[in-house]
N, C-alpha and C. Protein backbone atom coordinates (compact mmCIF):
# COMPACT_ATOMS: atom_id res chain seq x y z
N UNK A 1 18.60 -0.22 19.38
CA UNK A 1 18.40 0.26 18.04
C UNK A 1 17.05 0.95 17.96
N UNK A 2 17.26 2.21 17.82
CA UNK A 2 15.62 2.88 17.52
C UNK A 2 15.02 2.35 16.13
N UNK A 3 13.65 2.09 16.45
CA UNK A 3 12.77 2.06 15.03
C UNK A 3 12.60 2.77 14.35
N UNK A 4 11.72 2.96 12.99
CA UNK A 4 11.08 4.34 12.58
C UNK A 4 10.05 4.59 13.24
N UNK A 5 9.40 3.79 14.04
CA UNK A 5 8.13 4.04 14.79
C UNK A 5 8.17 4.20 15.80
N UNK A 6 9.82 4.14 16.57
CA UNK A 6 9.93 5.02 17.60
C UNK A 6 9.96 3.54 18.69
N UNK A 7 9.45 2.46 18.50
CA UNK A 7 10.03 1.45 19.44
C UNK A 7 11.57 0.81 19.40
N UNK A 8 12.06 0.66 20.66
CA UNK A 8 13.47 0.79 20.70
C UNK A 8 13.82 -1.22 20.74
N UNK A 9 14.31 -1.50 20.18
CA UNK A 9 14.48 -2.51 20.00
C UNK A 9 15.79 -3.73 21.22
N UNK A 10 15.02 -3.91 21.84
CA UNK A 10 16.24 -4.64 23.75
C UNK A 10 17.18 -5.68 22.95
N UNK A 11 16.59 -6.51 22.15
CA UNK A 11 16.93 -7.56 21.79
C UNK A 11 18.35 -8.00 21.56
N UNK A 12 19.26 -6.69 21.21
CA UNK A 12 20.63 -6.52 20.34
C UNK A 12 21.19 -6.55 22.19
N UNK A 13 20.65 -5.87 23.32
CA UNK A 13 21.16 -5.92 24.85
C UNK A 13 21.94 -7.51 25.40
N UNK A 14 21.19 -8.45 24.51
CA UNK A 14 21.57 -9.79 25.38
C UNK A 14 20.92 -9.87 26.70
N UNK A 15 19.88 -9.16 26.78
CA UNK A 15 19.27 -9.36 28.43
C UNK A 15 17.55 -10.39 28.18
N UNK A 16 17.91 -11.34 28.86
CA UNK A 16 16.83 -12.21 28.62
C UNK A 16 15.13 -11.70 28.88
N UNK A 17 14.60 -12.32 27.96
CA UNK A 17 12.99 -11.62 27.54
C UNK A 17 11.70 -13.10 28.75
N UNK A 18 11.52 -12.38 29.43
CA UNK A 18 11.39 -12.96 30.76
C UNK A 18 9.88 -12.92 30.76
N UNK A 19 9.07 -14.32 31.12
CA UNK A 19 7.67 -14.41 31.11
C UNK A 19 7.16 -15.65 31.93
N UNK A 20 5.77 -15.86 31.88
CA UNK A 20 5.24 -16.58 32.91
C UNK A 20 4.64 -17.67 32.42
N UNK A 21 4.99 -18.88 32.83
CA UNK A 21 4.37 -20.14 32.41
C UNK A 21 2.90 -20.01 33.18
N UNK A 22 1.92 -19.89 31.96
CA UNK A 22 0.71 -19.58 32.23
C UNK A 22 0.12 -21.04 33.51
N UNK A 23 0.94 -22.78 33.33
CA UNK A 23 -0.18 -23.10 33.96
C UNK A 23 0.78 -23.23 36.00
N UNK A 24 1.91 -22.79 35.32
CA UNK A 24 2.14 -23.08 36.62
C UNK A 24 2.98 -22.03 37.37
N UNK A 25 3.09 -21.00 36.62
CA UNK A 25 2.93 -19.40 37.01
C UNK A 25 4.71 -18.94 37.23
N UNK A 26 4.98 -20.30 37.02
CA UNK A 26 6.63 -19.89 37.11
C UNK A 26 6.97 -18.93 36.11
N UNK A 27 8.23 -18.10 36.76
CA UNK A 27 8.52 -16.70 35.76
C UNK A 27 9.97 -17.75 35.47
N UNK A 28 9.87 -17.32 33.63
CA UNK A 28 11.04 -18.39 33.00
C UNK A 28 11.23 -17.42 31.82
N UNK A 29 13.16 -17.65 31.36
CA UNK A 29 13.33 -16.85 30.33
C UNK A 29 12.54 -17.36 28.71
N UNK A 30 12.26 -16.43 28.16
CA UNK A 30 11.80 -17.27 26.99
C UNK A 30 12.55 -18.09 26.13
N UNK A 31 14.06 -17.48 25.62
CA UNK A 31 15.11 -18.57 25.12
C UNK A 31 15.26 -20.01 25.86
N UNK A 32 15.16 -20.16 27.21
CA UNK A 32 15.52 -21.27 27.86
C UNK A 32 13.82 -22.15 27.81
N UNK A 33 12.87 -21.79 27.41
CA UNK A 33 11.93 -22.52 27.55
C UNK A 33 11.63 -23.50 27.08
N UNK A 34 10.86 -24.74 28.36
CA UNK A 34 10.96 -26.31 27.69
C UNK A 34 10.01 -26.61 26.34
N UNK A 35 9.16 -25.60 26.13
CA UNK A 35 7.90 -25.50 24.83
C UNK A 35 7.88 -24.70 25.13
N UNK A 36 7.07 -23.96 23.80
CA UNK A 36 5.30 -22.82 23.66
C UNK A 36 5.17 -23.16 22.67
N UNK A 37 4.04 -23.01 22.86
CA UNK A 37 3.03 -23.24 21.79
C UNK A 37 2.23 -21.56 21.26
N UNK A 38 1.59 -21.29 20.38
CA UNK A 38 0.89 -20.25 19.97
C UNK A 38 -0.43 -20.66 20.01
N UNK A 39 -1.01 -19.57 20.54
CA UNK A 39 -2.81 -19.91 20.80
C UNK A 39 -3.33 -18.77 21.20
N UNK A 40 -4.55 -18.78 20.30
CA UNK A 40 -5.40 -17.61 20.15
C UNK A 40 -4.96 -16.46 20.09
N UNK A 41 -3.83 -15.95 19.12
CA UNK A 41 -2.43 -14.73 18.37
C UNK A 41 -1.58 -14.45 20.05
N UNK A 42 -1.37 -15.73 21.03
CA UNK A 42 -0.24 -15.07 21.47
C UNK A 42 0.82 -16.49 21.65
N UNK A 43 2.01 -16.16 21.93
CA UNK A 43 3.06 -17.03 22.20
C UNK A 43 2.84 -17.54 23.81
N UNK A 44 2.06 -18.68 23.85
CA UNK A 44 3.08 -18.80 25.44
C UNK A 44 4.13 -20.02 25.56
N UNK A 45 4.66 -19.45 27.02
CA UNK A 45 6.12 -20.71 27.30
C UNK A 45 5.82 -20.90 28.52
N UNK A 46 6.27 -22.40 28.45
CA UNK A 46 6.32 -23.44 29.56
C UNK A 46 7.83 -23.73 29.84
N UNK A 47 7.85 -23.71 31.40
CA UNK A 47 9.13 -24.78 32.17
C UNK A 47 9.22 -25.45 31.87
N UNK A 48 8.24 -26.73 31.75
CA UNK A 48 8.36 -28.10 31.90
C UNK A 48 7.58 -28.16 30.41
N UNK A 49 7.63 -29.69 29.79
CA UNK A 49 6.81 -30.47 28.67
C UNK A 49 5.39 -30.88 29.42
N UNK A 50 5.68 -30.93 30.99
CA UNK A 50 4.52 -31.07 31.79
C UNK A 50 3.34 -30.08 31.86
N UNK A 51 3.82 -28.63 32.16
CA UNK A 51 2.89 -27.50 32.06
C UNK A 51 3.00 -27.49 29.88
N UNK A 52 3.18 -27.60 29.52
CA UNK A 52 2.81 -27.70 28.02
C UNK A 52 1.95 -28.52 27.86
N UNK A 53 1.74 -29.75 28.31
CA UNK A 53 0.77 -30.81 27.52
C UNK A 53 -0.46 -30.52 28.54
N UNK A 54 -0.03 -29.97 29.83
CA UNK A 54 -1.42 -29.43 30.57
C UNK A 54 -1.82 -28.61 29.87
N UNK A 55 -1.15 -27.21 29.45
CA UNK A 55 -1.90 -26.63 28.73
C UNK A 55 -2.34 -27.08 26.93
N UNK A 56 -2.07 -28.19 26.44
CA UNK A 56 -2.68 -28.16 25.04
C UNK A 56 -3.80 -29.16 25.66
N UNK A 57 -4.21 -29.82 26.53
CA UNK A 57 -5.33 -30.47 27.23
C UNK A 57 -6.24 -29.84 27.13
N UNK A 58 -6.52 -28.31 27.55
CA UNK A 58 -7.40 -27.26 27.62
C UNK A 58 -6.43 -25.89 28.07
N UNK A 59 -6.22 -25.42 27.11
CA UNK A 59 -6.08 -23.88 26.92
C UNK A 59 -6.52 -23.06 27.58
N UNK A 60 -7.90 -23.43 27.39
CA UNK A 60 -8.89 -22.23 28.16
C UNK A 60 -8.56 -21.97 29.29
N UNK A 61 -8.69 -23.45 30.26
CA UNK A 61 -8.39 -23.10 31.58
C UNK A 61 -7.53 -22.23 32.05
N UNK A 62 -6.01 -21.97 31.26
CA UNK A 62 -4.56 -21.57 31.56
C UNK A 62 -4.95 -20.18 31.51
N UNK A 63 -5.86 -19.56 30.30
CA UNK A 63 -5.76 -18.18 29.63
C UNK A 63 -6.91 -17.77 30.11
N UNK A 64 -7.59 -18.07 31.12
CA UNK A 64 -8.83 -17.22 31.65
C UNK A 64 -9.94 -16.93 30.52
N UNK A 65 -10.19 -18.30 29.62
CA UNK A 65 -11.51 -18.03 28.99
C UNK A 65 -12.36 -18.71 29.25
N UNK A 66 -12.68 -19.72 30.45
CA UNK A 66 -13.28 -20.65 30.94
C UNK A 66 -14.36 -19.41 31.98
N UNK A 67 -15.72 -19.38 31.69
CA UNK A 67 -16.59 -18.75 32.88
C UNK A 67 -17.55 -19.63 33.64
């Protein structure tokens, strides 16, 4: 479906929206994910409830704001 702003919208495809569990780098669909949580304006998703509670432990570490 085209936008008015010209971005085309996949979603109506049925083809899964595919991303990376920040703490343990596994690539997982986002519908099938075991959590996410939202932090600092973005969505992330976890495999496991395991990489989720690692990441609400410290965030930082997962998202590269730790120097």
């Amino acid at each position: 479906m085209e936008e008015s702003w010209g971005l085309q919208d996949y979603s109506l495809d049925h083809e899964p929206v595919r991303t990376v569990d920040p703490v343990c780098g596994l690539t997982i669909d986002e519908d099938k994910a075991a959590g996410k949580i939202g932090y600092a304006g973005d969505m992330f998703y976890f495999c496991s409830k395991d990489c989720e509670q690692r990441f609400l432990e410290d965030p930082a570490e997962f998202i590269g704001q730790k120097k």
